[in-house]
N, C-alpha and C. Protein backbone atom coordinates (compact mmCIF):
# COMPACT_ATOMS: atom_id res chain seq x y z
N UNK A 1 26.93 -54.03 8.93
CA UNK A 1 25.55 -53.66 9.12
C UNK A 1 25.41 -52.57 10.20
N UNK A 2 26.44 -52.49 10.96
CA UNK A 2 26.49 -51.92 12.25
C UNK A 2 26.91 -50.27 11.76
N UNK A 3 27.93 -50.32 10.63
CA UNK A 3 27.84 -48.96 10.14
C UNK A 3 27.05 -48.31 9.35
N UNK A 4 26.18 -49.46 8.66
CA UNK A 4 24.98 -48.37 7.66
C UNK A 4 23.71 -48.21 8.78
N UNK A 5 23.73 -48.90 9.95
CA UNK A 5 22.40 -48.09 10.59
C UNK A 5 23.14 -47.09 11.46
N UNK A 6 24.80 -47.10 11.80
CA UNK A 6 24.81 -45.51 12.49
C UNK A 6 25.27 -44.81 11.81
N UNK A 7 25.43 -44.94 10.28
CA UNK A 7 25.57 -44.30 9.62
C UNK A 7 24.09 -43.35 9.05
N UNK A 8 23.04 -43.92 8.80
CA UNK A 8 21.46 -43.87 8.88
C UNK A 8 20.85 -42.64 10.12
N UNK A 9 21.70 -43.42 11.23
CA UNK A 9 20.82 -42.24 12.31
C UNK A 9 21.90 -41.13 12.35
N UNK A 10 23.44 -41.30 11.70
CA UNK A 10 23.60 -39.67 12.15
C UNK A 10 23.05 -38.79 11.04
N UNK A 11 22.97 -39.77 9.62
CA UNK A 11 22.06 -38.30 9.05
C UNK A 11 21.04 -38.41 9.11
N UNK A 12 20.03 -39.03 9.94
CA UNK A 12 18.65 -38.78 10.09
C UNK A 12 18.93 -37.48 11.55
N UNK A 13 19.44 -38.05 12.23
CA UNK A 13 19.83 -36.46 13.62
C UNK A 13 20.02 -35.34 12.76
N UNK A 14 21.18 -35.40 11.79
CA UNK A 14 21.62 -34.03 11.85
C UNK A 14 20.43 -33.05 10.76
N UNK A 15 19.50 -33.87 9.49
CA UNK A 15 18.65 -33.78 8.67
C UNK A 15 17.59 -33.14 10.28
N UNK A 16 17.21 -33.80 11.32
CA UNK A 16 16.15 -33.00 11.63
C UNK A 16 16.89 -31.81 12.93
N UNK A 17 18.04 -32.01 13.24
CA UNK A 17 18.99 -30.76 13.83
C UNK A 17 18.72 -29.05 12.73
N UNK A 18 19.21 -29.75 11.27
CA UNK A 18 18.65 -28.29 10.35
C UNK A 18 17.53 -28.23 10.39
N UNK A 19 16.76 -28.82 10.27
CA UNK A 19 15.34 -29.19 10.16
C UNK A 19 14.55 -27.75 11.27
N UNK A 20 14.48 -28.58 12.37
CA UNK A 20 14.43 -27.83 13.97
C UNK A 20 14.91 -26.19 13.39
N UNK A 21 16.45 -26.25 13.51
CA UNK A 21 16.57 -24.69 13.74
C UNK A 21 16.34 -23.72 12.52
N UNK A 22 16.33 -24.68 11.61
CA UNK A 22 15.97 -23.67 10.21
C UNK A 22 14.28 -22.85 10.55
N UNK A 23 13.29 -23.43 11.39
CA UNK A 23 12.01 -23.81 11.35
C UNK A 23 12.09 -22.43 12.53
N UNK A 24 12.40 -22.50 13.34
CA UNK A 24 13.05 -21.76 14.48
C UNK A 24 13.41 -20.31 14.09
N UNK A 25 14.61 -20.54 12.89
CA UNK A 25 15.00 -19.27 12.52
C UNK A 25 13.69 -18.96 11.44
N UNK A 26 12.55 -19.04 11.04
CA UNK A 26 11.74 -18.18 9.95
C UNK A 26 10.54 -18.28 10.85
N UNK A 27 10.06 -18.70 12.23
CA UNK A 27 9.47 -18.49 12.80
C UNK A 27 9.68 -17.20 13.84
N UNK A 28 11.19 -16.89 13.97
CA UNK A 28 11.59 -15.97 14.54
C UNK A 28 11.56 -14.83 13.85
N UNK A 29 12.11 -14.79 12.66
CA UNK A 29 12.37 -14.06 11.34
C UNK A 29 10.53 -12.84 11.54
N UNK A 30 9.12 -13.84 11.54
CA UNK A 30 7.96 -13.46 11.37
C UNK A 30 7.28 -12.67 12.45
N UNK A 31 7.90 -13.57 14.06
CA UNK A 31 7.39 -12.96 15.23
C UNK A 31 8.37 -11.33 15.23
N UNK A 32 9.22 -11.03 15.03
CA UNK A 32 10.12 -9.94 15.20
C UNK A 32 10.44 -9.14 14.00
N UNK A 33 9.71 -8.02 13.47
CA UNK A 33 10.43 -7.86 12.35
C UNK A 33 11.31 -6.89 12.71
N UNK A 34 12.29 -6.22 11.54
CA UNK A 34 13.60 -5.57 11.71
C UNK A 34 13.20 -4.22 11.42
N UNK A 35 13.50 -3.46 12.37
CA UNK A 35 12.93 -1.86 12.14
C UNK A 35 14.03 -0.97 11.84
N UNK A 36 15.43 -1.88 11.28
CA UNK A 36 16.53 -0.99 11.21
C UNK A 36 16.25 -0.47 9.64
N UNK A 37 15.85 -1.10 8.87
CA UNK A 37 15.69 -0.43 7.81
C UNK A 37 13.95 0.40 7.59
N UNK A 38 13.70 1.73 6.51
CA UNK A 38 12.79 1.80 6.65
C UNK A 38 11.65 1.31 6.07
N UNK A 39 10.60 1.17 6.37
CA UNK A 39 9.29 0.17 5.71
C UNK A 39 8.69 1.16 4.26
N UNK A 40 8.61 0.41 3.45
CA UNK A 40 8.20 1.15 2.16
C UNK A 40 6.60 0.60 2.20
N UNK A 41 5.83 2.28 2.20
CA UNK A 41 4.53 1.92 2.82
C UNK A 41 3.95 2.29 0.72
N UNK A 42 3.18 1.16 0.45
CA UNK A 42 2.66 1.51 -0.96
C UNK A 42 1.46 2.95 -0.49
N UNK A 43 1.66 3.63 -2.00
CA UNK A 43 0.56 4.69 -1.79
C UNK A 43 -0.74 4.02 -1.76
N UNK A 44 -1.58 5.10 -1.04
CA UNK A 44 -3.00 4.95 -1.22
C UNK A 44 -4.06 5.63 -1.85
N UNK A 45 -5.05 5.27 -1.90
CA UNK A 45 -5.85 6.47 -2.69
C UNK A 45 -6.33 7.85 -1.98
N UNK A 46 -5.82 7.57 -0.63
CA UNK A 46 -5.79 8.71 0.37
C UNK A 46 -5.34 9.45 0.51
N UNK A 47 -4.04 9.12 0.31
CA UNK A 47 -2.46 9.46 -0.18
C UNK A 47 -1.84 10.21 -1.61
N UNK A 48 -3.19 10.76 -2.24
CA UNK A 48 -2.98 11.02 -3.91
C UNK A 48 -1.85 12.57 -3.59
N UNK A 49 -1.70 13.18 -2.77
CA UNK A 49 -1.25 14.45 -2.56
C UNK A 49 -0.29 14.44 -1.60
N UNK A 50 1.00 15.08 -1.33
CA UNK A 50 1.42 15.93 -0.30
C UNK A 50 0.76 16.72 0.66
N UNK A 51 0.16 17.24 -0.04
CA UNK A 51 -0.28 18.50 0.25
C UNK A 51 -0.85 18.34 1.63
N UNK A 52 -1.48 19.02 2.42
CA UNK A 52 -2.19 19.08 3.72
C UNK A 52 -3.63 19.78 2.91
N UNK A 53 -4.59 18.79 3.04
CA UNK A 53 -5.86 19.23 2.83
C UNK A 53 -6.70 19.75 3.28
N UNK A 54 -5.90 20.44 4.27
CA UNK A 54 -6.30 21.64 4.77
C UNK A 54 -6.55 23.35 4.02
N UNK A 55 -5.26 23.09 2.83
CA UNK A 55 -5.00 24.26 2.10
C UNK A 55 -6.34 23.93 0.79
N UNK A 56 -6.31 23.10 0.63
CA UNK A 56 -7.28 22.55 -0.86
C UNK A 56 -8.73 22.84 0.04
N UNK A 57 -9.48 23.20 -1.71
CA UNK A 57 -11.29 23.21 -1.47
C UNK A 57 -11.21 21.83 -1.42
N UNK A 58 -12.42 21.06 -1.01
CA UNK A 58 -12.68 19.78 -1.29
C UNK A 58 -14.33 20.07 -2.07
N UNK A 59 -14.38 19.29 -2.68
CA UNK A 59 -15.93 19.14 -3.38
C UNK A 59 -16.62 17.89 -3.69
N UNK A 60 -17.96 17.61 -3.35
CA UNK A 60 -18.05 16.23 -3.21
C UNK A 60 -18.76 16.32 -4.42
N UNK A 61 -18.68 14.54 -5.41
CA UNK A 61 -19.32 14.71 -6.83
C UNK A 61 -20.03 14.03 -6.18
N UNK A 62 -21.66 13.48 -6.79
CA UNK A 62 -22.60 11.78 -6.91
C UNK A 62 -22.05 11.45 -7.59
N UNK A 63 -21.35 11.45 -8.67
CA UNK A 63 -20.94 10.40 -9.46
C UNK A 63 -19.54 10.69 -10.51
N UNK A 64 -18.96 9.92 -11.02
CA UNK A 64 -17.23 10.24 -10.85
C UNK A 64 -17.51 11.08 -12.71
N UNK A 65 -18.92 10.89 -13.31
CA UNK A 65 -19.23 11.52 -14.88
C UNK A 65 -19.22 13.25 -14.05
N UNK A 66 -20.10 13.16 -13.49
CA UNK A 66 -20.28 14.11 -12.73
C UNK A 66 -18.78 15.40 -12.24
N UNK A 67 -17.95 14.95 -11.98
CA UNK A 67 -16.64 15.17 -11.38
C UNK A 67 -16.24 15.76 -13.03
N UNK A 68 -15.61 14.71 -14.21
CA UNK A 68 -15.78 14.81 -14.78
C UNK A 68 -16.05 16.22 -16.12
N UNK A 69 -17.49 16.17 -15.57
CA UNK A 69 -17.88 17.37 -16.70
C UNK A 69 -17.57 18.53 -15.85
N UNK A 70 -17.65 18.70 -14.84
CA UNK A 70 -16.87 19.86 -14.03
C UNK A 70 -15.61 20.47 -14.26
N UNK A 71 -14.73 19.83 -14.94
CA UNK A 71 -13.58 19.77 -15.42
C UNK A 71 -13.09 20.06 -16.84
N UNK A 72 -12.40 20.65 -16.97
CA UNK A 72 -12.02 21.67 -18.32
C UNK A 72 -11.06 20.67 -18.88
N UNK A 73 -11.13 20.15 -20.52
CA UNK A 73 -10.04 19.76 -21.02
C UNK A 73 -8.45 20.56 -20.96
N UNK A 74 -7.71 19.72 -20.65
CA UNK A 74 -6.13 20.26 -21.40
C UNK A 74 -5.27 19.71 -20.46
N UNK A 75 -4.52 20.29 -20.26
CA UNK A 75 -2.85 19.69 -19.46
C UNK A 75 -3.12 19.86 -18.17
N UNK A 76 -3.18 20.68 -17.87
CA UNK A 76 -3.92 20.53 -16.26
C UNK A 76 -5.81 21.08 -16.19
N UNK A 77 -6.35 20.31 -15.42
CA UNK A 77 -7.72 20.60 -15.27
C UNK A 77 -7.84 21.66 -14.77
N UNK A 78 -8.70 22.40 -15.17
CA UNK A 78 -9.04 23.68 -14.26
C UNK A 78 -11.12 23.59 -14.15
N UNK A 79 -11.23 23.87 -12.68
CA UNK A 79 -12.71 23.64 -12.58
C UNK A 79 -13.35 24.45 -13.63
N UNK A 80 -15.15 24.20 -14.08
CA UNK A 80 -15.18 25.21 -14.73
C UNK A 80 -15.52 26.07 -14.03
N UNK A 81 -16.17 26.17 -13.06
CA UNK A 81 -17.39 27.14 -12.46
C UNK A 81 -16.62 28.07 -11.43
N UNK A 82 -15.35 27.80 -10.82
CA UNK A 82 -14.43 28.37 -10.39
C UNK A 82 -13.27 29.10 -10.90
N UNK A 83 -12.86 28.22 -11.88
CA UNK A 83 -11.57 28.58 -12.70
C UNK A 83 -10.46 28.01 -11.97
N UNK A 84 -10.61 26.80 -10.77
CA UNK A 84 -9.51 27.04 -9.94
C UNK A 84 -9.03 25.49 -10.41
N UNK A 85 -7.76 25.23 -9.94
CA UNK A 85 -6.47 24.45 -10.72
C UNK A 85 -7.27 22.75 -9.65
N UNK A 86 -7.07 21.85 -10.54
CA UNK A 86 -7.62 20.40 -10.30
C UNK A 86 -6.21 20.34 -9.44
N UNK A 87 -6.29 19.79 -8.17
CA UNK A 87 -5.37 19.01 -7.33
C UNK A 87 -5.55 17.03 -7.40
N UNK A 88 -6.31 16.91 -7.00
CA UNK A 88 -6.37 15.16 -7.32
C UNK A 88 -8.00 14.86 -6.92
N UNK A 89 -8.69 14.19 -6.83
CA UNK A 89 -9.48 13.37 -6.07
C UNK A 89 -9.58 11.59 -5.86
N UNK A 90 -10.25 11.82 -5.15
CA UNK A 90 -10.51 9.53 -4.57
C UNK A 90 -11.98 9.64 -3.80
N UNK A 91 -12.13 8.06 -4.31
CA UNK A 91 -13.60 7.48 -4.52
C UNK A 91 -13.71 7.42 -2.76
N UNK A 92 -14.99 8.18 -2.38
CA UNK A 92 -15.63 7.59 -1.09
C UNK A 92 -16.19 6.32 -0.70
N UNK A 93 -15.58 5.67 0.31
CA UNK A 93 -16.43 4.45 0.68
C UNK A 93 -16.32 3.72 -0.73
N UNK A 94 -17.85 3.17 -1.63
CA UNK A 94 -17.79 1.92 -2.20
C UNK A 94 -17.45 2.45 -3.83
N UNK A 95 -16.71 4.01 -3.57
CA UNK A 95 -17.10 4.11 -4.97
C UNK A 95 -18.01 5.37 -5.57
N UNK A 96 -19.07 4.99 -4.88
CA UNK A 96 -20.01 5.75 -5.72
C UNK A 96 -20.24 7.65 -5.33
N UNK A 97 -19.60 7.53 -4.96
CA UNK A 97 -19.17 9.88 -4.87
C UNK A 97 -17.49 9.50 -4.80
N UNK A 98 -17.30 10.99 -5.02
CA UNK A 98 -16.32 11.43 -5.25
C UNK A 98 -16.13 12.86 -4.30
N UNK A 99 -14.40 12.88 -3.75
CA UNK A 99 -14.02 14.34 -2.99
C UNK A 99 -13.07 15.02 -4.25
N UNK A 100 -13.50 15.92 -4.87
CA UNK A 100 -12.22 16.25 -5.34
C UNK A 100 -11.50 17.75 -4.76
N UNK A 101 -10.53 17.64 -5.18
CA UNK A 101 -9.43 18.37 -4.72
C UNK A 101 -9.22 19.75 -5.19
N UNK A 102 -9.27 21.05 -5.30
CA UNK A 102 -8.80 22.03 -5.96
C UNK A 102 -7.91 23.10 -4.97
N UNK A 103 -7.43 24.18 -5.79
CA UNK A 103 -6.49 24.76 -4.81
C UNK A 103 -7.69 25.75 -4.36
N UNK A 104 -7.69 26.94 -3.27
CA UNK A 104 -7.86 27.98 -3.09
C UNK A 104 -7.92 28.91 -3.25
């Protein structure tokens, strides 16, 4: 009887010994993250370009139909009222206007 209860508490010790440091190591894992590799940041809708939008017109639509009919069918957009080449645009705030993008 004397060996099934210290048999009992050494694997109840060593069950909460992993227990403890496993808990330890993914609490550590969360407070510290690892900056040796680099962080893969997902794109944004901010993010539609390279470019420095500094070089691009920007043009604001009311509404994304709006944007839209401004825009010439085919393989790449070309404005109409300009003639100049569609770069990208993204929704302001909730949505409802639009910046779009063209070259210079």
């Amino acid at each position: 009887m004397k060996k099934v209860v210290a048999l009992v508490g050494v694997l109840a010790a060593a069950f909460l010994f992993f227990w403890i440091s496993e808990k330890g190591e993914v609490e550590e894992k969360t407070a510290t993250p690892d900056f040796s590799q680099p962080e893969q940041v997902e794109r944004s809708e901010d993010f539609f370009t390279n470019r420095d939008l500094n070089e691009l017109e920007a043009v604001n639509y009311s509404k994304y139909s709006d944007l839209l009919a401004d825009l010439s069918d085919g393989e790449s957009p070309i404005r109409k009222s300009t003639q100049q080449e569609f770069v990208g645009a993204k929704a302001n705030g909730t949505g409802n206007s639009w910046t779009a993008y063209f070259e210079k």
